[in-house]
Protein backbone atom coordinates (compact mmCIF):
# COMPACT_ATOMS: atom_id res chain seq x y z
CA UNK A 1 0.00 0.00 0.00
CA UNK A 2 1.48 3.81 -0.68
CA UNK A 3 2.52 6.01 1.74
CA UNK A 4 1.98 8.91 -0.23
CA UNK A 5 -0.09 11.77 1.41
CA UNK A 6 -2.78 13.39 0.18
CA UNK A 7 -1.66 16.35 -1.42
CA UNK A 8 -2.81 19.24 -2.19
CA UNK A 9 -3.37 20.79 -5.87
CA UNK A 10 -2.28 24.21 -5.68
CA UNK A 11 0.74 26.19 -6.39
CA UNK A 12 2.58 26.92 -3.14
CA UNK A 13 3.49 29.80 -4.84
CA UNK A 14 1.09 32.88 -5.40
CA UNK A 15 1.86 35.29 -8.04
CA UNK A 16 -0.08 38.58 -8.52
CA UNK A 17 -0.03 41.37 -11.21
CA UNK A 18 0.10 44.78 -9.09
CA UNK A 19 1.15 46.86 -11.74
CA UNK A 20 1.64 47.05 -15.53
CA UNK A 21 2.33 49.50 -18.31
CA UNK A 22 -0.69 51.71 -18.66
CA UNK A 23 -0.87 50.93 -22.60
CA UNK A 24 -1.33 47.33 -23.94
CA UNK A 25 1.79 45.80 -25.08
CA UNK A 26 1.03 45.57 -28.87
CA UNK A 27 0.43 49.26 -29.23
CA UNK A 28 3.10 50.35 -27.19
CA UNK A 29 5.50 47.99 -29.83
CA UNK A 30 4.07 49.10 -32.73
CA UNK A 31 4.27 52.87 -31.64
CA UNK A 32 7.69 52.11 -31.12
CA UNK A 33 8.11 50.27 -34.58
CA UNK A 34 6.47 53.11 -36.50
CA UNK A 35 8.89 55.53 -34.86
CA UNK A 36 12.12 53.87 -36.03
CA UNK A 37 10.63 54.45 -39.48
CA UNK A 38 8.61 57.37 -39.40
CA UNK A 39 9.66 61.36 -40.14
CA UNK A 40 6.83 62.28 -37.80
CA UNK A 41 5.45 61.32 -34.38
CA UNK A 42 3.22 58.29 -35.42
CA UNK A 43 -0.15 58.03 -33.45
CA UNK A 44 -0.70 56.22 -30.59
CA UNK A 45 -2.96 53.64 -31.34
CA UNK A 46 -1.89 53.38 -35.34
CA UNK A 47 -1.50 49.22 -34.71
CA UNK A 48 1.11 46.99 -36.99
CA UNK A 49 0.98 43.44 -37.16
CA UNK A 50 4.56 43.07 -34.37
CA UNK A 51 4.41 39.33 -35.20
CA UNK A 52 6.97 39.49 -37.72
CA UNK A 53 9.49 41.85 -36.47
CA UNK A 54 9.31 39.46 -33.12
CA UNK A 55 9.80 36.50 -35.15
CA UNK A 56 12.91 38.40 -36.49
CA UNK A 57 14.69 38.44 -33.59
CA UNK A 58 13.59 42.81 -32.96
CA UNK A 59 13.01 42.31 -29.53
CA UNK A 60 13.44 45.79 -28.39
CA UNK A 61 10.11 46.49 -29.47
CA UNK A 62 8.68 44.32 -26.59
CA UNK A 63 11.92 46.20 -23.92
CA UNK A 64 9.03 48.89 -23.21
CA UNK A 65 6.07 47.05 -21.95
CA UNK A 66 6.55 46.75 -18.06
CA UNK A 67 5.00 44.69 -15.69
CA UNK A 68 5.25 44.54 -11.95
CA UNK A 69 4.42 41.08 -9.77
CA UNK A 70 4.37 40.10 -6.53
CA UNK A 71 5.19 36.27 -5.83
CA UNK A 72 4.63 35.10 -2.32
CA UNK A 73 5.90 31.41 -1.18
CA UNK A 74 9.02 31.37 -3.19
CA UNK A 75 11.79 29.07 -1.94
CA UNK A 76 15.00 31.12 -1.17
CA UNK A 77 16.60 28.41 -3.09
CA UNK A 78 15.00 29.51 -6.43
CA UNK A 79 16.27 33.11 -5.82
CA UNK A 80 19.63 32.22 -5.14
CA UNK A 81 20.04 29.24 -7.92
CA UNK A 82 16.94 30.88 -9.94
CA UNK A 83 15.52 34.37 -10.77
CA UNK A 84 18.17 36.19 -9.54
CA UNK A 85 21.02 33.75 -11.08
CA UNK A 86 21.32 34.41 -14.54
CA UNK A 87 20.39 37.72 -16.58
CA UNK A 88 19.81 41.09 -14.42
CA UNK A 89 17.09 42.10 -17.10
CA UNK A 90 14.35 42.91 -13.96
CA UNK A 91 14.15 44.66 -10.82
CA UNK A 92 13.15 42.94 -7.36
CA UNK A 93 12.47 43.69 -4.02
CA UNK A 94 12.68 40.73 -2.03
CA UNK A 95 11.86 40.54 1.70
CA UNK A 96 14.63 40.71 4.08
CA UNK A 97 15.65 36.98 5.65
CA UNK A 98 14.93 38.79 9.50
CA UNK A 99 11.18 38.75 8.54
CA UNK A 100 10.83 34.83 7.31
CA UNK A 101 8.44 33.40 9.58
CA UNK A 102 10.98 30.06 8.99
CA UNK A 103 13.28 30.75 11.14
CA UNK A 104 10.88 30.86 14.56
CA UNK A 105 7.71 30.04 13.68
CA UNK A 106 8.24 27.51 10.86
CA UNK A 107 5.10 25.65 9.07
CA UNK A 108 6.09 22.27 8.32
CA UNK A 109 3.24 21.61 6.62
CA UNK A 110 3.67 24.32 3.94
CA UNK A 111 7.39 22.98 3.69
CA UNK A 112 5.63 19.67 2.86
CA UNK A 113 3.23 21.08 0.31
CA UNK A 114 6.47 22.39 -1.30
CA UNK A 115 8.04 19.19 -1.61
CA UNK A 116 5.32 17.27 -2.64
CA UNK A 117 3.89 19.99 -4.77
CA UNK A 118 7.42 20.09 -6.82
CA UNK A 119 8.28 16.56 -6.60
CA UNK A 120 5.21 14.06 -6.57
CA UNK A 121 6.79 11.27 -6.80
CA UNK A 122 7.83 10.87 -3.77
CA UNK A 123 6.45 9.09 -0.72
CA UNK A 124 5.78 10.36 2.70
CA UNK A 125 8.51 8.03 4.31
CA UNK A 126 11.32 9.92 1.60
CA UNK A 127 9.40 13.59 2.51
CA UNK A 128 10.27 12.79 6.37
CA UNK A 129 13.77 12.14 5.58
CA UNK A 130 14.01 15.53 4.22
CA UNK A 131 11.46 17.24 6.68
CA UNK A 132 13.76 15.39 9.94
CA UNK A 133 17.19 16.67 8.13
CA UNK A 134 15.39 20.37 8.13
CA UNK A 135 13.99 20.24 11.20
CA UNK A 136 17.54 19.57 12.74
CA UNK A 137 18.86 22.49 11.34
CA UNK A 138 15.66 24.49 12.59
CA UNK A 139 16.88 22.92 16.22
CA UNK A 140 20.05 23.80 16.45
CA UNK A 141 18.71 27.63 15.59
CA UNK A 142 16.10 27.67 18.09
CA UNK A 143 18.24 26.22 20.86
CA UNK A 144 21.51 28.06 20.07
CA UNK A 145 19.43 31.77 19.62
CA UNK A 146 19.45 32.72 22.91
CA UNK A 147 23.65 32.29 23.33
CA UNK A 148 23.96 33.53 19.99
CA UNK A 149 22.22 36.67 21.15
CA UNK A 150 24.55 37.47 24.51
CA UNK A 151 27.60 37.11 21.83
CA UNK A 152 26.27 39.35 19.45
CA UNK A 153 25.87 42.00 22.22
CA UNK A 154 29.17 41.34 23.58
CA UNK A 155 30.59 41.90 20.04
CA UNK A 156 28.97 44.86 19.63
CA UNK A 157 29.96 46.41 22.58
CA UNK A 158 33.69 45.93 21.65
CA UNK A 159 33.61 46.16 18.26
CA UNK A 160 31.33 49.49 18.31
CA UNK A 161 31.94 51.41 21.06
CA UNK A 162 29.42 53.85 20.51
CA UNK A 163 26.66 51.94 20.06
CA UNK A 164 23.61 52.90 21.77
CA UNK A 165 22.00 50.75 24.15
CA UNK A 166 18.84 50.88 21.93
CA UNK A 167 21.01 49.66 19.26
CA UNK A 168 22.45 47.00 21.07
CA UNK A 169 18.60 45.55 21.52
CA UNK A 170 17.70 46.20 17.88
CA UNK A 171 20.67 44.82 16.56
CA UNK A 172 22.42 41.54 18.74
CA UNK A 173 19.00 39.58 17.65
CA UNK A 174 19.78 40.75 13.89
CA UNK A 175 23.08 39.98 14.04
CA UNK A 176 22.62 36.37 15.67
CA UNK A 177 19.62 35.44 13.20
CA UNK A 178 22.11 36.40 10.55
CA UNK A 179 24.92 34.18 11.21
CA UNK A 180 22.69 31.33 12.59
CA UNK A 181 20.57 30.85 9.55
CA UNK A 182 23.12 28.82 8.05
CA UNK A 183 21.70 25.92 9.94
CA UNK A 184 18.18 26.59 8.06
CA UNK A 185 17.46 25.30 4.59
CA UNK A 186 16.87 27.28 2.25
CA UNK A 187 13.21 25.72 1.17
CA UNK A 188 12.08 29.05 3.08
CA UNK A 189 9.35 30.75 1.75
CA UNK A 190 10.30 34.27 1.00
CA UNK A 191 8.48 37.08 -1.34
CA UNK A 192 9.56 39.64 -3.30
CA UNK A 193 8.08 42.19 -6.09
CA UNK A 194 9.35 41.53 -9.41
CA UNK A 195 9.24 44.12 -12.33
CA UNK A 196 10.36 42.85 -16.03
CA UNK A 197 9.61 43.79 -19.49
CA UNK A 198 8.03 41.66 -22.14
CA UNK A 199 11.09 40.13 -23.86
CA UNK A 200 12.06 39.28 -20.50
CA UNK A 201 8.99 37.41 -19.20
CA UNK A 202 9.26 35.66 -22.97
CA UNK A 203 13.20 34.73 -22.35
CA UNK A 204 12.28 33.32 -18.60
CA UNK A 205 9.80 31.54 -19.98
CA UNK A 206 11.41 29.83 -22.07
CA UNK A 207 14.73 29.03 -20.16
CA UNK A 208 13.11 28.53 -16.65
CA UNK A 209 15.20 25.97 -14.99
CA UNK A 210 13.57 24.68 -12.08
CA UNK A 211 10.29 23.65 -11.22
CA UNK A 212 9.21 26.90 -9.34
CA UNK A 213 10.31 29.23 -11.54
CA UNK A 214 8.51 26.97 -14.15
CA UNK A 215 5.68 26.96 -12.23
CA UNK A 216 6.41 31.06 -11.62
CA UNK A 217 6.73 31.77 -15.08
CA UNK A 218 3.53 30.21 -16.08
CA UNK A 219 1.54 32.10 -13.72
CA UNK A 220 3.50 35.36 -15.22
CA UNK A 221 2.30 34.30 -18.68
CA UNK A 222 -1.39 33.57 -17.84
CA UNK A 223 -1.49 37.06 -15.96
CA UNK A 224 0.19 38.84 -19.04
CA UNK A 225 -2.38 37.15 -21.91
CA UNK A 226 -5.58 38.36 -19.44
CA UNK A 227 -4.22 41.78 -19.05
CA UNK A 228 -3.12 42.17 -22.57
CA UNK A 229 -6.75 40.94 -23.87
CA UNK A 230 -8.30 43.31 -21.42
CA UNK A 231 -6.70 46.30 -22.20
CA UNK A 232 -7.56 45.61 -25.71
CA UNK A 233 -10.96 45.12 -25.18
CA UNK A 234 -10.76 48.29 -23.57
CA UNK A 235 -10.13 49.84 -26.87
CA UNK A 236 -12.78 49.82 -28.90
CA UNK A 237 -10.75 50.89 -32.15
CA UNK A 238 -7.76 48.06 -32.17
CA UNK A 239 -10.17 44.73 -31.48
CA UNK A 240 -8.46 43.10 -34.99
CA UNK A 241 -7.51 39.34 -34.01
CA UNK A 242 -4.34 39.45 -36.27
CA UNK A 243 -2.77 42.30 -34.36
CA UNK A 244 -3.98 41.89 -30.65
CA UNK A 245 -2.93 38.10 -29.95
CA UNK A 246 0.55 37.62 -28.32
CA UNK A 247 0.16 33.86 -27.89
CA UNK A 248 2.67 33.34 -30.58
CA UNK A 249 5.59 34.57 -27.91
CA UNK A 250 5.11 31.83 -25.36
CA UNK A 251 4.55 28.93 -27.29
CA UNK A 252 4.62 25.59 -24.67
CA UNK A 253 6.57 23.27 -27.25
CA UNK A 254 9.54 25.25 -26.69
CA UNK A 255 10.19 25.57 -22.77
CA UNK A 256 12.85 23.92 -20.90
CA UNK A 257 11.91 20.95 -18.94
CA UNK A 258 14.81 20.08 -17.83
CA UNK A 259 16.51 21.48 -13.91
CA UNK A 260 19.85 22.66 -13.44
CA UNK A 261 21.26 22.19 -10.41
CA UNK A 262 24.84 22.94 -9.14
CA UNK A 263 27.02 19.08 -8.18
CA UNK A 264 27.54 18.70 -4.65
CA UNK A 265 31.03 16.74 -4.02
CA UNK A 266 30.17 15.70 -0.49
CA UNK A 267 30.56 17.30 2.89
CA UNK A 268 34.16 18.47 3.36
CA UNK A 269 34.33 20.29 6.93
CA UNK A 270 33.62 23.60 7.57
CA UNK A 271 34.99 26.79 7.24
CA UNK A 272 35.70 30.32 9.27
CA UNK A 273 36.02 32.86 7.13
CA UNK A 274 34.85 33.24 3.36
CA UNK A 275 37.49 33.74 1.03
CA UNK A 276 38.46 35.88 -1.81
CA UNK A 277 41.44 35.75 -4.44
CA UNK A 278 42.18 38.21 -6.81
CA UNK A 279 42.53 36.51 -10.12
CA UNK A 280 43.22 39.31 -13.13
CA UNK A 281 42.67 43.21 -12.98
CA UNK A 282 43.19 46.09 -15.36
CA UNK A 283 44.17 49.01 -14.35
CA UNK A 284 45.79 52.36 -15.38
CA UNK A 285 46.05 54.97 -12.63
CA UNK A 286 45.99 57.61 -15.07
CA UNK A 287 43.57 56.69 -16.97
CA UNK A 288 41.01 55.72 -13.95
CA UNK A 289 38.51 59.03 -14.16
CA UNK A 290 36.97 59.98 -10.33
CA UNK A 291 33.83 61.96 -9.67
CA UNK A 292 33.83 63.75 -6.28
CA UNK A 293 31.76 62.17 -4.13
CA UNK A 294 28.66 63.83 -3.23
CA UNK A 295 25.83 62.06 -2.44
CA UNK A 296 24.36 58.40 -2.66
CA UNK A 297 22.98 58.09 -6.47
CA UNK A 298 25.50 56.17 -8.45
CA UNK A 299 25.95 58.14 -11.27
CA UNK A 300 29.54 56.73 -12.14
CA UNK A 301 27.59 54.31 -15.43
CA UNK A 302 25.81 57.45 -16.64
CA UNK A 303 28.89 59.98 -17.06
CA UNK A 304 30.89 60.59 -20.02
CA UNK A 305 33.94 61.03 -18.08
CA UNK A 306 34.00 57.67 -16.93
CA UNK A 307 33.10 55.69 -19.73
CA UNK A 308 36.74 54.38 -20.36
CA UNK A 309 36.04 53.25 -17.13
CA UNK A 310 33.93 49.93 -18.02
CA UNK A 311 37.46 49.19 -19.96
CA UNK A 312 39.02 48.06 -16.93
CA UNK A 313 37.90 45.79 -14.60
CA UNK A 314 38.19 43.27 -11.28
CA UNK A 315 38.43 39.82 -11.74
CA UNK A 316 38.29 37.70 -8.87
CA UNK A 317 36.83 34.36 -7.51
CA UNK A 318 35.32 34.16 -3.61
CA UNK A 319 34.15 31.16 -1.73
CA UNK A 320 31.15 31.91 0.60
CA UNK A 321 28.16 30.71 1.97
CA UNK A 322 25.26 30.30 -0.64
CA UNK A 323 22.10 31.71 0.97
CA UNK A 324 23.16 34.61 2.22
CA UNK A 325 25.76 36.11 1.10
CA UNK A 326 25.77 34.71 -2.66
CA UNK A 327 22.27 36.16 -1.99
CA UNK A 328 23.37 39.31 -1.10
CA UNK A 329 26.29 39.23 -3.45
CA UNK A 330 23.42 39.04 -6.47
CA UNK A 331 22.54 42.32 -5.65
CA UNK A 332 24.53 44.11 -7.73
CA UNK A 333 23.59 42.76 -11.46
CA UNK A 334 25.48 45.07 -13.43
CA UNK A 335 28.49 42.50 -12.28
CA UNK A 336 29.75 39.49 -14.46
CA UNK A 337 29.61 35.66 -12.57
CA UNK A 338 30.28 32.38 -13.65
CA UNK A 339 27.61 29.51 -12.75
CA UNK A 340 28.58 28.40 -9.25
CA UNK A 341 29.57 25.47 -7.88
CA UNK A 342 28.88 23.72 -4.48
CA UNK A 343 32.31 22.92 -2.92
CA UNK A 344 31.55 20.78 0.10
CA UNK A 345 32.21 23.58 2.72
CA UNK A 346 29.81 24.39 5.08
CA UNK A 347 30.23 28.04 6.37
CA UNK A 348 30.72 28.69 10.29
CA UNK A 349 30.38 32.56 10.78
CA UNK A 350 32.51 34.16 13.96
CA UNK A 351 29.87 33.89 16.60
CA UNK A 352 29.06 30.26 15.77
CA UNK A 353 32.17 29.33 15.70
CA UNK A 354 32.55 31.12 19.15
CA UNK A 355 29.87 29.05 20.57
CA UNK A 356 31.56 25.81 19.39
CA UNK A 357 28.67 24.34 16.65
CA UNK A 358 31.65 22.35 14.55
CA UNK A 359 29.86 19.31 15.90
CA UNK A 360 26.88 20.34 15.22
CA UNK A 361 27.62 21.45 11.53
CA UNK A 362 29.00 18.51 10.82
CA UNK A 363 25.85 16.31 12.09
CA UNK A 364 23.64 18.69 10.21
CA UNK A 365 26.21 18.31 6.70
CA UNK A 366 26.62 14.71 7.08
CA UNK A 367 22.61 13.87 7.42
CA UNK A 368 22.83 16.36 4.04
CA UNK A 369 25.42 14.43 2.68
CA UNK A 370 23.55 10.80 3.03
CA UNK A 371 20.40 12.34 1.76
CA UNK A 372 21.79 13.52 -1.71
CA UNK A 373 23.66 10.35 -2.48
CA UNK A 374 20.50 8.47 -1.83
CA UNK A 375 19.13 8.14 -6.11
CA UNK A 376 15.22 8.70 -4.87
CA UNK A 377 16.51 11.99 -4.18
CA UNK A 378 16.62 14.57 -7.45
CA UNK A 379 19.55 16.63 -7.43
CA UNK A 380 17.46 19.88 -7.84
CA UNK A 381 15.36 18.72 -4.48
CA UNK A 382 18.55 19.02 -2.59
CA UNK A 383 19.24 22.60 -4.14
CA UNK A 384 16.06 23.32 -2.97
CA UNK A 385 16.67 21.86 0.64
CA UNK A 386 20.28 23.17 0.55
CA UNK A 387 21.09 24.86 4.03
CA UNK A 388 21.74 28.66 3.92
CA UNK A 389 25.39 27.86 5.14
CA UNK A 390 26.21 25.45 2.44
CA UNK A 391 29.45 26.86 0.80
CA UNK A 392 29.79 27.97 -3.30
CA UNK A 393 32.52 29.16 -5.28
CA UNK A 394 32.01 31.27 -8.67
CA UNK A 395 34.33 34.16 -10.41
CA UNK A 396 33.76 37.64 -10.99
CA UNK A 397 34.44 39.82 -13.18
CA UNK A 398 33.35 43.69 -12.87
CA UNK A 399 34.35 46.37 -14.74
CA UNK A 400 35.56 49.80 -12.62
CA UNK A 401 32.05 51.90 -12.70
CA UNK A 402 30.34 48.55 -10.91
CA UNK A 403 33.11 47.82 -9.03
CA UNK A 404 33.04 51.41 -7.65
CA UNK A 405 29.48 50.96 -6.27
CA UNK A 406 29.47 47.62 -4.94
CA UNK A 407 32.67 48.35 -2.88
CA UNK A 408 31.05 51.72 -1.41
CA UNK A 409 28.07 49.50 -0.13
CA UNK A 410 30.24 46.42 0.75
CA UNK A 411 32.98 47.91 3.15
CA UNK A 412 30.58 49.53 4.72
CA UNK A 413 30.34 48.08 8.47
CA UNK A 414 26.75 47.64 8.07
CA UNK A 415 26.57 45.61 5.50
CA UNK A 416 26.81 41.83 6.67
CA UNK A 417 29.75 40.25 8.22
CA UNK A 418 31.22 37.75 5.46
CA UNK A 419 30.64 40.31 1.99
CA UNK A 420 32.49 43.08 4.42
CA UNK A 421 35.51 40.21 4.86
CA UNK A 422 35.77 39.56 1.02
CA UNK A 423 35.65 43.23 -0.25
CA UNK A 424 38.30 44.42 2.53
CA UNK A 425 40.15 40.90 1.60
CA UNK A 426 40.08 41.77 -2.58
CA UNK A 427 41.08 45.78 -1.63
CA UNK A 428 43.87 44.68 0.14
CA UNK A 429 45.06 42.06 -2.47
CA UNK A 430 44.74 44.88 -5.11
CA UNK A 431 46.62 47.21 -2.65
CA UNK A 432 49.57 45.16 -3.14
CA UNK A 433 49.51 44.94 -6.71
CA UNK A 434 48.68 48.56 -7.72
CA UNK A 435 50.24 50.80 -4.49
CA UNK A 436 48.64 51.78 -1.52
CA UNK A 437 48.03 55.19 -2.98
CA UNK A 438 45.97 54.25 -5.94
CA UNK A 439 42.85 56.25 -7.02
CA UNK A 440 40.70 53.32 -7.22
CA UNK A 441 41.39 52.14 -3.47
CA UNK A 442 39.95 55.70 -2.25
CA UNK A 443 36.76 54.29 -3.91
CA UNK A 444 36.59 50.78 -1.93
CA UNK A 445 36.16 52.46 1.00
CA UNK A 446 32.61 53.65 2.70
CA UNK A 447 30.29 56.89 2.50
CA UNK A 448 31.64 57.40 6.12
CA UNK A 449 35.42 57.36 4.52
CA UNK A 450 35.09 58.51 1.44
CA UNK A 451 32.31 61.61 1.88
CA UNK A 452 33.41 62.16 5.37
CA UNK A 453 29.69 61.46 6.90
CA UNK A 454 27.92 58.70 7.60
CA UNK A 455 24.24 58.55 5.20
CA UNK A 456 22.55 55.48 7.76
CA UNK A 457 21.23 57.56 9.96
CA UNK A 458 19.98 55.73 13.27
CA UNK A 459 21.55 52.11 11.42
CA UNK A 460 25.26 53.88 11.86
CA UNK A 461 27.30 51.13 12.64
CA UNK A 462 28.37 52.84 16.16
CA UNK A 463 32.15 53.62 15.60
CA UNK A 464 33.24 57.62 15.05
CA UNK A 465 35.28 58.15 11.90
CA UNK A 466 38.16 59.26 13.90
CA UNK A 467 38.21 55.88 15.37
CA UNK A 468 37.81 54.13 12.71
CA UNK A 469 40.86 56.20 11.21
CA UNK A 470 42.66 55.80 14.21
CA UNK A 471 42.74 51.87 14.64
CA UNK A 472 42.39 50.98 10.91
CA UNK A 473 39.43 50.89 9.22
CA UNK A 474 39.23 47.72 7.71
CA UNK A 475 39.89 45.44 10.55
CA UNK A 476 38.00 41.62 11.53
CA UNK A 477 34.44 41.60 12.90
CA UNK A 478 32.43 39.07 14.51
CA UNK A 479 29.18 41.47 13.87
């Protein structure tokens, strides 16, 4: 007799249109095509069959359309190895990891109508395996908070000296959900708002690579067909069949169906610190161009000055903990990485490693470990199930107008503890290789540094710029 439980038959995920482009898609893209060829200002509303220029590979037409979701029940997993992996064509908002009801008040039973949802094939006896391994991890996060916490404020009151005592409380529970989430997987629901253009939805859609964004992008697609029908419907003038129907752009017979999922080599040990080596830079001095600092809006991509800029670049290739800070790390899209690869590390951050969890990571990684070996298993489940602290290795590449901007943000002492290591790790590797007094290196520095003020406002970090000049900025934190 089965085992398998009765399951249920919707999405786990939820995905809802709040917002699109005011004008339906196919006059917006034939506005746009009558432009290119037109002396005049063509009318809006003067429809052309767009069929054929999209079958010709003019996709810019379909660049102006906009659209604006919210998806709700998300695995972190399929941000980190999904939407926010490949192409930055899209802007998200995704809710902050300190807000995930996971991590304390965790709902098994929507973990379970993930799995089974995803991957029906399996019976209940294989979805407790994986519900036990992720409840362990849950475990040693619930009974390790409350040390966790009295670290985190004892860090902070070294470390940041003129913290408040208000900030102390706000921040020492931040702080110790931060580093102990490595122990949770990263099947965690999250949510996020998710703004794309046409050509993009049509490109997902085609090359979705795991099951939720599959599942994702076909929710996307149903939402964009109703509201393109009922904006033309809308307009009584443009109701012609041959020039309102999109259909023809997400055509079924041509979607991936297959996953992608990064090769775990089996558990290695664990690690302290995230690393970062600097692999190949270019770089003149002279001909690096610098814009005086004056407020937060990174205009360094949109000046003329600084264009010979993008001809030099960063290369470099860092080894850190998947879920949060590759997460973090995918930030900044207007950065070059390679597909990443699972190394077998399992990342211990300061104040774990403080409270002695070793043998605890390495129950938590081995019970991983068995389960992905085991064939019932498909490798893109255990991406999905993957803890937070599981370790990856990719390159980057970035040329100097990124690099400027992710540097400001990551050296900054609040952003989190293992990105702040690897940026003050890559600055000082460059240091060595071109001088300590190079332009570029007064740009990998912080607002608080390099504009002589602190923007934060009540989240300032808690150290003076004086001591921070005094004792050397870039020092080790715990926090």
């Amino acid at each position: 007799m089965s085992d398998v439980k009765t399951r249920k038959k919707t999405s786990p995920i939820t995905v809802k249109k709040i917002a699109s482009t005011n004008k339906d898609p196919i006059t917006l893209a034939s506005h746009a095509a009558r432009t290119c060829y037109s002396a005049t200002e063509p009318a809006l509303g003067d429809i052309m069959n767009v069929e054929d220029p999209y079958r010709a590979g003019h996709h810019t037409l379909f660049q102006i359309p906009h659209y604006t979701f919210h998806i709700e029940g998300i695995p972190v997993s399929s941000m980190v190895f999904g939407l926010h992996l490949t192409g930055g064509y899209y802007t998200t908002a995704q809710r902050s990891g300190r807000y995930s009801k996971m991590y304390d008040n965790p709902d098994m039973d929507e973990i379970e109508n993930i799995i089974y949802s995803y991957y029906p094939e399996l019976w209940a006896s294989d979805v407790d395996r994986i519900t036990d391994f992720i409840k362990f991890g849950l475990d040693v996060y619930h009974h390790s908070k409350p040390r966790i916490d009295e670290l985190a404020r004892d860090a902070i009151k070294m470390e940041r000296p003129h913290a408040s005592d208000k900030y102390i409380n706000q921040n020492a529970p931040k702080f110790a959900q931060e580093q102990l989430r490595m122990f949770v997987s990263m099947i965690a629901p999250t949510a996020l708002d998710w703004t794309v253009n046409l050509s993009a939805i049509n490109a997902f859609y085609r090359t979705a690579y795991t099951r939720p964004m599959r599942d994702v992008m076909g929710q996307i697609v149903e939402l964009v067909e109703k509201d393109q029908k009922n904006k033309r419907n809308k307009d009584q003038k443009n109701k012609d069949k041959n020039t309102g129907d999109i259909s023809y752009m997400f055509d079924k017979s041509v979607r991936g169906t297959e996953d992608w999922s990064p090769d775990f080599p089996g558990y290695k040990g664990v690690k302290t610190s995230p690393e970062c080596k600097l692999i190949d830079y270019r770089y003149d001095d002279n001909a690096f161009q610098e814009i005086k600092p004056g407020d937060m809006v990174d205009i360094w991509p949109f000046t003329p000055n600084t264009m010979d800029n993008s001809l030099m670049y960063v290369h470099s290739r860092i080894h850190i903990d998947a879920g949060a800070t590759m997460g973090q790390d995918q930030r900044h899209r207007s950065i070059k990485r390679s597909q990443p690869e699972f190394t077998g590390y399992f990342y211990l951050p300061p104040l774990l490693d403080a409270a002695n969890l070793k043998p605890a990571a390495d129950e938590f990684m081995q019970r991983y470990d068995e389960l992905y070996k085991d064939p019932k298993f498909a490798k893109s489940l255990m991406t999905m199930i993957a803890p937070y602290g599981l370790m990856v290795q990719y390159d980057k590449r970035a040329d100097l107008n990124a690099f400027v901007h992710e540097q400001g943000k990551r050296t900054c002492w609040c952003a989190q503890e293992a990105i702040y290591h690897i940026s003050c790790d890559l600055r000082e590797q460059l240091a060595e290789k071109i001088g300590g007094d190079a332009k570029l290196l007064k740009y990998m520095t912080p607002p608080c540094l390099s504009m002589g003020k602190c923007p934060e406002g009540k989240r300032c970090c808690g150290r003076s710029i004086a001591d921070a000049m005094r004792e050397g900025y870039f020092q080790k934190r715990r926090v």
